[in-house]
Protein backbone atom coordinates (compact mmCIF):
# COMPACT_ATOMS: atom_id res chain seq x y z
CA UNK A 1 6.05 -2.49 20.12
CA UNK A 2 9.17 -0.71 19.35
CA UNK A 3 11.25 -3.73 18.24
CA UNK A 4 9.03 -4.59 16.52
CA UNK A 5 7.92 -0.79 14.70
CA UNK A 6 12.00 -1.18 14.09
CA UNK A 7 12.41 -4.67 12.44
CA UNK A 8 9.71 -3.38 9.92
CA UNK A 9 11.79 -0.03 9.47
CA UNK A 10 14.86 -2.13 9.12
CA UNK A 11 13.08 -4.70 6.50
CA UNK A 12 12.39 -1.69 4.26
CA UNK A 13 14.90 0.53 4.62
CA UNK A 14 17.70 0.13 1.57
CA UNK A 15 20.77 2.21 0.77
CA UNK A 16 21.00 4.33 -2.04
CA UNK A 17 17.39 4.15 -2.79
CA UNK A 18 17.33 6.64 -5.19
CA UNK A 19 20.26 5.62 -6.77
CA UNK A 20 18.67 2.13 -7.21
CA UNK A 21 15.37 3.92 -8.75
CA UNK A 22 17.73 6.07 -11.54
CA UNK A 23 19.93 3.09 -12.00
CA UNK A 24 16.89 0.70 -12.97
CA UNK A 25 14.78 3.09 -15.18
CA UNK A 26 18.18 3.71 -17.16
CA UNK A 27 18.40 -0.12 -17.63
CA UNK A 28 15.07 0.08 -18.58
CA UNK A 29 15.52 2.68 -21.37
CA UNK A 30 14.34 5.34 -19.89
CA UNK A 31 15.91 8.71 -19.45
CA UNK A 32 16.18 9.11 -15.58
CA UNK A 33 16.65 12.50 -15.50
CA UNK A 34 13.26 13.72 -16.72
CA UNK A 35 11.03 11.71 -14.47
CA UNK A 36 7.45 11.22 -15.25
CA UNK A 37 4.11 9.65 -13.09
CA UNK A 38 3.91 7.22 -15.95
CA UNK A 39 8.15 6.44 -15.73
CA UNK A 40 7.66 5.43 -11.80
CA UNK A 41 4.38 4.01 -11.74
CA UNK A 42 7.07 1.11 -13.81
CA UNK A 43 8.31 0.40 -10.06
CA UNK A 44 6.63 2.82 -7.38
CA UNK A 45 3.89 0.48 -6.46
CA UNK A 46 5.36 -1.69 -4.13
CA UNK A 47 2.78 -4.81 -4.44
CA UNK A 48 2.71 -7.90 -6.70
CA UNK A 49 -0.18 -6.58 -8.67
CA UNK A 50 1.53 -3.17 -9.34
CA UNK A 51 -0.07 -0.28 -10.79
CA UNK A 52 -2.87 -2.12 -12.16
CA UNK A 53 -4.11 -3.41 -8.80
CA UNK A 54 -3.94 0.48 -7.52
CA UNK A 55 -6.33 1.32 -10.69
CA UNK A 56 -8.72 -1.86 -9.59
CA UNK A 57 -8.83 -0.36 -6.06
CA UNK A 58 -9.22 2.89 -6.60
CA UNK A 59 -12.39 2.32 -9.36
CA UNK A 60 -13.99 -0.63 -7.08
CA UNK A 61 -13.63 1.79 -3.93
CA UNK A 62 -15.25 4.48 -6.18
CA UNK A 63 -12.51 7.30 -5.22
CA UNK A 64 -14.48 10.86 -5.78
CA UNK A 65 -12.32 12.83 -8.09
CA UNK A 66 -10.51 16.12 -6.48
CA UNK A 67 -11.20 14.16 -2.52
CA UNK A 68 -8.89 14.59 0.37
CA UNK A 69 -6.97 11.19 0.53
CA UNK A 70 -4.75 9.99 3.04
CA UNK A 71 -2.18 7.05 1.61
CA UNK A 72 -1.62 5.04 4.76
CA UNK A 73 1.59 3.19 4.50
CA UNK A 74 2.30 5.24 1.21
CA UNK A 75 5.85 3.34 0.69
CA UNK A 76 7.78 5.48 -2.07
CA UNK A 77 4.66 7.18 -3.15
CA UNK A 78 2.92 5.36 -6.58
CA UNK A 79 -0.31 5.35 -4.88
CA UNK A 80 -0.10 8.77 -4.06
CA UNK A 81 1.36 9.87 -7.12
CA UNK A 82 -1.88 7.92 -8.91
CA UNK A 83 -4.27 9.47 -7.37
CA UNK A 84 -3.11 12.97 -7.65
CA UNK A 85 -2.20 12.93 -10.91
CA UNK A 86 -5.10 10.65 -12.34
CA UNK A 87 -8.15 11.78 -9.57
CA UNK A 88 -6.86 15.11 -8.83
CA UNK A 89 -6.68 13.95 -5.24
CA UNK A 90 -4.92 16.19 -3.01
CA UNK A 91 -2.83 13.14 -0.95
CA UNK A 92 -1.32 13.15 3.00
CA UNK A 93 1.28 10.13 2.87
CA UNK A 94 2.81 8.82 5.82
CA UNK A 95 5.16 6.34 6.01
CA UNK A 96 7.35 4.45 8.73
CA UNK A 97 10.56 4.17 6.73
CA UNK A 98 12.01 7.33 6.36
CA UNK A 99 14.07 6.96 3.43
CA UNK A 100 10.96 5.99 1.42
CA UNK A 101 9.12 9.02 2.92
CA UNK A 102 12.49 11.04 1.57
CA UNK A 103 12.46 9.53 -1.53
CA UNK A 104 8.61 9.79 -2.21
CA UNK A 105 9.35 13.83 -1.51
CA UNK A 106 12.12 14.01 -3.74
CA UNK A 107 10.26 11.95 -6.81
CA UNK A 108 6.50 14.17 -6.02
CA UNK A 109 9.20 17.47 -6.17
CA UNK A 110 10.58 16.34 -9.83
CA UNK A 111 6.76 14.88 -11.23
CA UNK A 112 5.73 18.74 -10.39
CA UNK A 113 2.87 16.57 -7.82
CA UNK A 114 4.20 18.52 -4.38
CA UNK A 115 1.32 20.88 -4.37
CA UNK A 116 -0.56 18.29 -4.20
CA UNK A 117 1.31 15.75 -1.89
CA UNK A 118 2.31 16.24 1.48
CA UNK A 119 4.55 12.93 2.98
CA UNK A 120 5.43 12.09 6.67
CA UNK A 121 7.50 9.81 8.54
CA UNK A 122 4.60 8.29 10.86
CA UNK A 123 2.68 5.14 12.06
CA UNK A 124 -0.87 4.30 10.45
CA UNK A 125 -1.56 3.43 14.49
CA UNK A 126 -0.52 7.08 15.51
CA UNK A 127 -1.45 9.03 12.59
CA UNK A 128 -0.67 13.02 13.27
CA UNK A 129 -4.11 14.24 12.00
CA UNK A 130 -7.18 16.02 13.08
CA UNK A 131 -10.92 13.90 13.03
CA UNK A 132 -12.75 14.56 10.18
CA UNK A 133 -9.83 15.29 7.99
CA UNK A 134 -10.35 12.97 4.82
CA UNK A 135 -13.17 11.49 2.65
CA UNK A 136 -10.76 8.78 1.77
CA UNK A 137 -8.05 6.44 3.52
CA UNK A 138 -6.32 4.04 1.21
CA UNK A 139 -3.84 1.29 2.33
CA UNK A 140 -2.16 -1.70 0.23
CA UNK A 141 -0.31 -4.34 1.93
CA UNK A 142 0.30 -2.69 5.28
CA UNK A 143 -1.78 -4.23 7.72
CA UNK A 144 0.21 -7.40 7.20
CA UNK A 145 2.93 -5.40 8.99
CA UNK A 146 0.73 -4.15 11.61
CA UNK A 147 -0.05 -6.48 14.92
CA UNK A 148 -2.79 -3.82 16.89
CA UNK A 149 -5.56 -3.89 13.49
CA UNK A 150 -8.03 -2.90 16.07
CA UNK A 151 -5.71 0.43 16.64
CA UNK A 152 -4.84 1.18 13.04
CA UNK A 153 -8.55 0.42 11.78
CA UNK A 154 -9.63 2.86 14.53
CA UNK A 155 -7.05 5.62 13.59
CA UNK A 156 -8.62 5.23 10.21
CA UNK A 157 -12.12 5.96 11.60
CA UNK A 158 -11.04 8.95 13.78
CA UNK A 159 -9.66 11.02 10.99
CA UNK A 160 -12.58 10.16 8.03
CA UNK A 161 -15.43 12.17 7.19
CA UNK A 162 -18.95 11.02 7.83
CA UNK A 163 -19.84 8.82 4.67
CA UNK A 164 -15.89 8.05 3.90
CA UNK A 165 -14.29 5.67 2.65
CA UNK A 166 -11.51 3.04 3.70
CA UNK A 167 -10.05 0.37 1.32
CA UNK A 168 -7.34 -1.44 1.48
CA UNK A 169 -5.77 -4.95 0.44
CA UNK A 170 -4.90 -7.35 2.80
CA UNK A 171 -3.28 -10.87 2.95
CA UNK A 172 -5.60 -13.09 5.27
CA UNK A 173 -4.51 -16.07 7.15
CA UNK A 174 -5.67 -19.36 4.95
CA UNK A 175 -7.13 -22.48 6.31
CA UNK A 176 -4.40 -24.83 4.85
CA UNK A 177 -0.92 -24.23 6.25
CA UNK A 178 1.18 -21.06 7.03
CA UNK A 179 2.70 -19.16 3.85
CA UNK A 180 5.67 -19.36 2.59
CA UNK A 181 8.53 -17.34 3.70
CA UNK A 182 10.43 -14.85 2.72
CA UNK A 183 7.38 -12.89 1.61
CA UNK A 184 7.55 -9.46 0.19
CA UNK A 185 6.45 -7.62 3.56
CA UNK A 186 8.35 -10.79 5.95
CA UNK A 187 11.22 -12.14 5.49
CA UNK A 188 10.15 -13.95 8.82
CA UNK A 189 7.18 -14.25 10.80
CA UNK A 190 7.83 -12.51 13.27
CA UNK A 191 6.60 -9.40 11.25
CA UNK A 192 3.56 -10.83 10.16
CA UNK A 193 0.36 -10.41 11.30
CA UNK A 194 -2.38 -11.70 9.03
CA UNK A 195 -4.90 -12.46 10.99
CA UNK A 196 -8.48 -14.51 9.26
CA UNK A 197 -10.33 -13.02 6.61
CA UNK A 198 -13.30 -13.25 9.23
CA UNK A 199 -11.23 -11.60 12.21
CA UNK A 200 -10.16 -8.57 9.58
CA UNK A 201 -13.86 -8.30 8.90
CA UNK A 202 -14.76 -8.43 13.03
CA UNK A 203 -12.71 -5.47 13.89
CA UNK A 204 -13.74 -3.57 11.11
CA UNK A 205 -16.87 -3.64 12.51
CA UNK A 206 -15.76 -3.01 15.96
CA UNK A 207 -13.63 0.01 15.07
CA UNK A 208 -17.01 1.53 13.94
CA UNK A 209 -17.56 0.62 10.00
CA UNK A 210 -20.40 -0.12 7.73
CA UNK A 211 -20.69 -1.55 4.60
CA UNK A 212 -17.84 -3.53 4.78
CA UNK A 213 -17.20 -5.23 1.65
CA UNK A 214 -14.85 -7.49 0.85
CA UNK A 215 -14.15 -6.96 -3.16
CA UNK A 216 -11.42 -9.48 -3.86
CA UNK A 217 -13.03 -11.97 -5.71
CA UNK A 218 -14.03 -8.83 -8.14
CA UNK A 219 -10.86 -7.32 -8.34
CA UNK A 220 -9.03 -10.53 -9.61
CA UNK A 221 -11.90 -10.70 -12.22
CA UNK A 222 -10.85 -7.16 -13.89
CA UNK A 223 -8.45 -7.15 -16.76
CA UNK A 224 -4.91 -7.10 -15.97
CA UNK A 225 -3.54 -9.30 -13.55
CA UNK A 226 0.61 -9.47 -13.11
CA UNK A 227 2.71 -6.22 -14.40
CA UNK A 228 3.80 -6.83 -17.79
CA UNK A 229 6.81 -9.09 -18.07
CA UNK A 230 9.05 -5.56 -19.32
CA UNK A 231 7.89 -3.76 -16.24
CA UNK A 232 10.54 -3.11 -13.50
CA UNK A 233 8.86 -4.17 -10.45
CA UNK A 234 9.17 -3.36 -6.74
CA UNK A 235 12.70 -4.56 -6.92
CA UNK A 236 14.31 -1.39 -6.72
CA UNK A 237 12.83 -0.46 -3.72
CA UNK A 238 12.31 -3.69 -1.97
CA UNK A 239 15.29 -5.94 -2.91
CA UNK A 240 16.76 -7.87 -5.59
CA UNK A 241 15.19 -10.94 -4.22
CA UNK A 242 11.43 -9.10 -4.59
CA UNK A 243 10.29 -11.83 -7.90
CA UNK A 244 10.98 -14.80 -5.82
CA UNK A 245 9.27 -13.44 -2.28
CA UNK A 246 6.35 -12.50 -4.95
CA UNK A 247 6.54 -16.36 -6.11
CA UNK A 248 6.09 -17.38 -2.66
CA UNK A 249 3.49 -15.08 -1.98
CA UNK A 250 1.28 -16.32 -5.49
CA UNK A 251 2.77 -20.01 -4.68
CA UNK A 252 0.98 -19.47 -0.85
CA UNK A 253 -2.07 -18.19 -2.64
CA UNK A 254 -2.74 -20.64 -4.88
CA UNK A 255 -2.30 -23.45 -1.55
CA UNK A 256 -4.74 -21.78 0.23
CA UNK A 257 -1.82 -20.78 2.22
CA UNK A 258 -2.96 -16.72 2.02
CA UNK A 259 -6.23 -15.21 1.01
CA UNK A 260 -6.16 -12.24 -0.43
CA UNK A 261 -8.60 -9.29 0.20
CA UNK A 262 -9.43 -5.87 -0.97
CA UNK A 263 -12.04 -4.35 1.47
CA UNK A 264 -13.80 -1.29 0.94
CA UNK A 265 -15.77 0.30 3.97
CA UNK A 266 -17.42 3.26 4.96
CA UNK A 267 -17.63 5.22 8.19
CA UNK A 268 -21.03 6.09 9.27
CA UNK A 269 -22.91 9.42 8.91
C-alpha cells in the first residue's frame, strides 16, 4: 500500500508548482499578482471537464448553500475554492500530494477564501475527522487512484451526517478493451483502479448508502461540455503532456474503453 500511496504522490507532485500557475495565467493575460476565484478556476480544476463539470456536480448533487463540505482528493483546491466562494460552503480539503495541499493554502490565503478553507496532507482511506462531521463529501477523479473503494467509500460514510450527501465522478472499467494510456490520473496501470460501473455501485451499497444514483448520462446532457478552447487547462498543475492524456482519456470513452460516472448518494438517517 505504501508504494503504491507513493507512485500516486510521485505522479502528481511537480516542481515549481506555483511558479508554473503565475507563469501560465501571465501567458494568458492575466495579471498574476492579484489572483481571483474566477482567474484559477482557468486551471484549478484538475479534470477534463474543468470548472463546468464542478458546476454540473455540484447542482445535480443539490449542494445546500452555507453546508459543511469535505473536498476529498481536493488537488490544488478549484473545487474547494467553488464551493466556498459560490455556495458559501465552509470546505475541509485533504490531499495526498503535499505540494498541491501547499499550493491550494497559499492560492485560498491570496483569494481572501482561508476562513473558509482548511487543507491537509491526508488519504481519502484515512481521513483525520470525527463521525458526523459533514453534510457533504465531494470527490472528482480520485477513486481511479484508489485500489481499497470499499475503505475510502466507508471513510466517506463514517464522517457524513445522517441524510448527507456523497458525489463524486468516476471512470468505470468498459466492456470493450482497456483504456488508453498515459491517462491524466495513470501514466501506467499500475495506478489504476477502475473497477465496473456495477462493482462501484456494489460497494456503495455495502459501505452503507442509499439512493445511489448514477447521474452521468444527465450531466453530459447539461450545457457546456469541454473548457473553452482559450482556457488554460490542468496543464500547469498536471504536466505539459495533460491535452494529449485528456485525448486518450475522451478517445477511451468514445471506444467504450472507460465509462464515465457521476454518482450522487446519500447516507441513511
Amino acid at each position: 500500500m505504501k508504494s503504491e500511496t507513493n507512485s500516486v504522490v510521485d505522479h502528481y507532485t511537480r516542481n515549481n508548482l506555483m511558479e508554473r500557475i503565475r507563469e501560465a495565467l501571465s501567458s494568458a493575460g492575466h495579471d498574476s499578482d492579484i489572483l481571483t476565484v474566477s482567474m484559477l478556476s482557468e486551471l484549478d480544476h484538475l479534470h477534463g471537464g474543468g470548472l463546468t463539470t464542478t458546476e454540473v456536480q455540484a447542482e445535480l448533487a443539490q449542494i445546500p448553500f452555507g453546508c459543511q463540505v469535505l473536498d476529498a482528493g481536493c488537488g490544488i483546491g478549484g473545487p474547494s475554492r467553488y464551493l466556498a466562494d459560490t455556495y458559501g460552503c465552509q470546505v475541509s480539503a485533504i490531499d495526498l500530494t503535499s505540494e498541491f495541499v501547499e499550493v491550494a493554502h497559499q492560492l485560498n490565503e491570496q483569494v481572501g477564501l482561508d476562513d473558509k478553507i482548511t487543507v491537509t496532507v491526508g488519504s481519502v482511506t484515512e481521513l483525520p475527522y470525527e463521525d458526523h462531521s459533514f453534510d457533504v463529501v465531494l470527490s472528482q477523479n480520485v477513486s481511479m487512484n484508489v485500489a481499497d473503494k470499499t475503505k475510502m467509500f466507508s471513510e466517506a460514510f463514517r464522517v457524513l451526517k445522517p441524510r448527507g450527501i456523497f458525489t463524486f465522478s468516476h471512470l468505470a472499467d468498459g466492456p470493450n478493451a482497456p483504456p488508453i494510456y498515459p491517462l491524466p490520473w495513470a501514466l501506467t496501470p499500475d495506478v489504476s483502479f477502475l473497477e465496473t460501473p456495477q462493482k462501484i455501485i456494489d460497494v456503495l451499497s455495502a459501505a452503507g448508502f442509499v439512493e445511489i444514483e448514477d447521474k452521468a448520462s444527465v450531466a453530459s446532457s447539461k450545457p457546456g461540455g469541454p473548457p473553452p478552447s482559450g482556457t488554460i487547462g490542468g496543464a500547469p498543475a498536471m504536466g505539459d503532456d495533460m491535452p494529449a492524456r485528456i485525448q486518450n482519456s475522451i478517445q477511451s470513452n468514445q471506444e467504450g474503453r472507460l465509462i464515465p460516472m457521476m454518482v450522487v448518494a446519500r447516507r441513511p438517517s
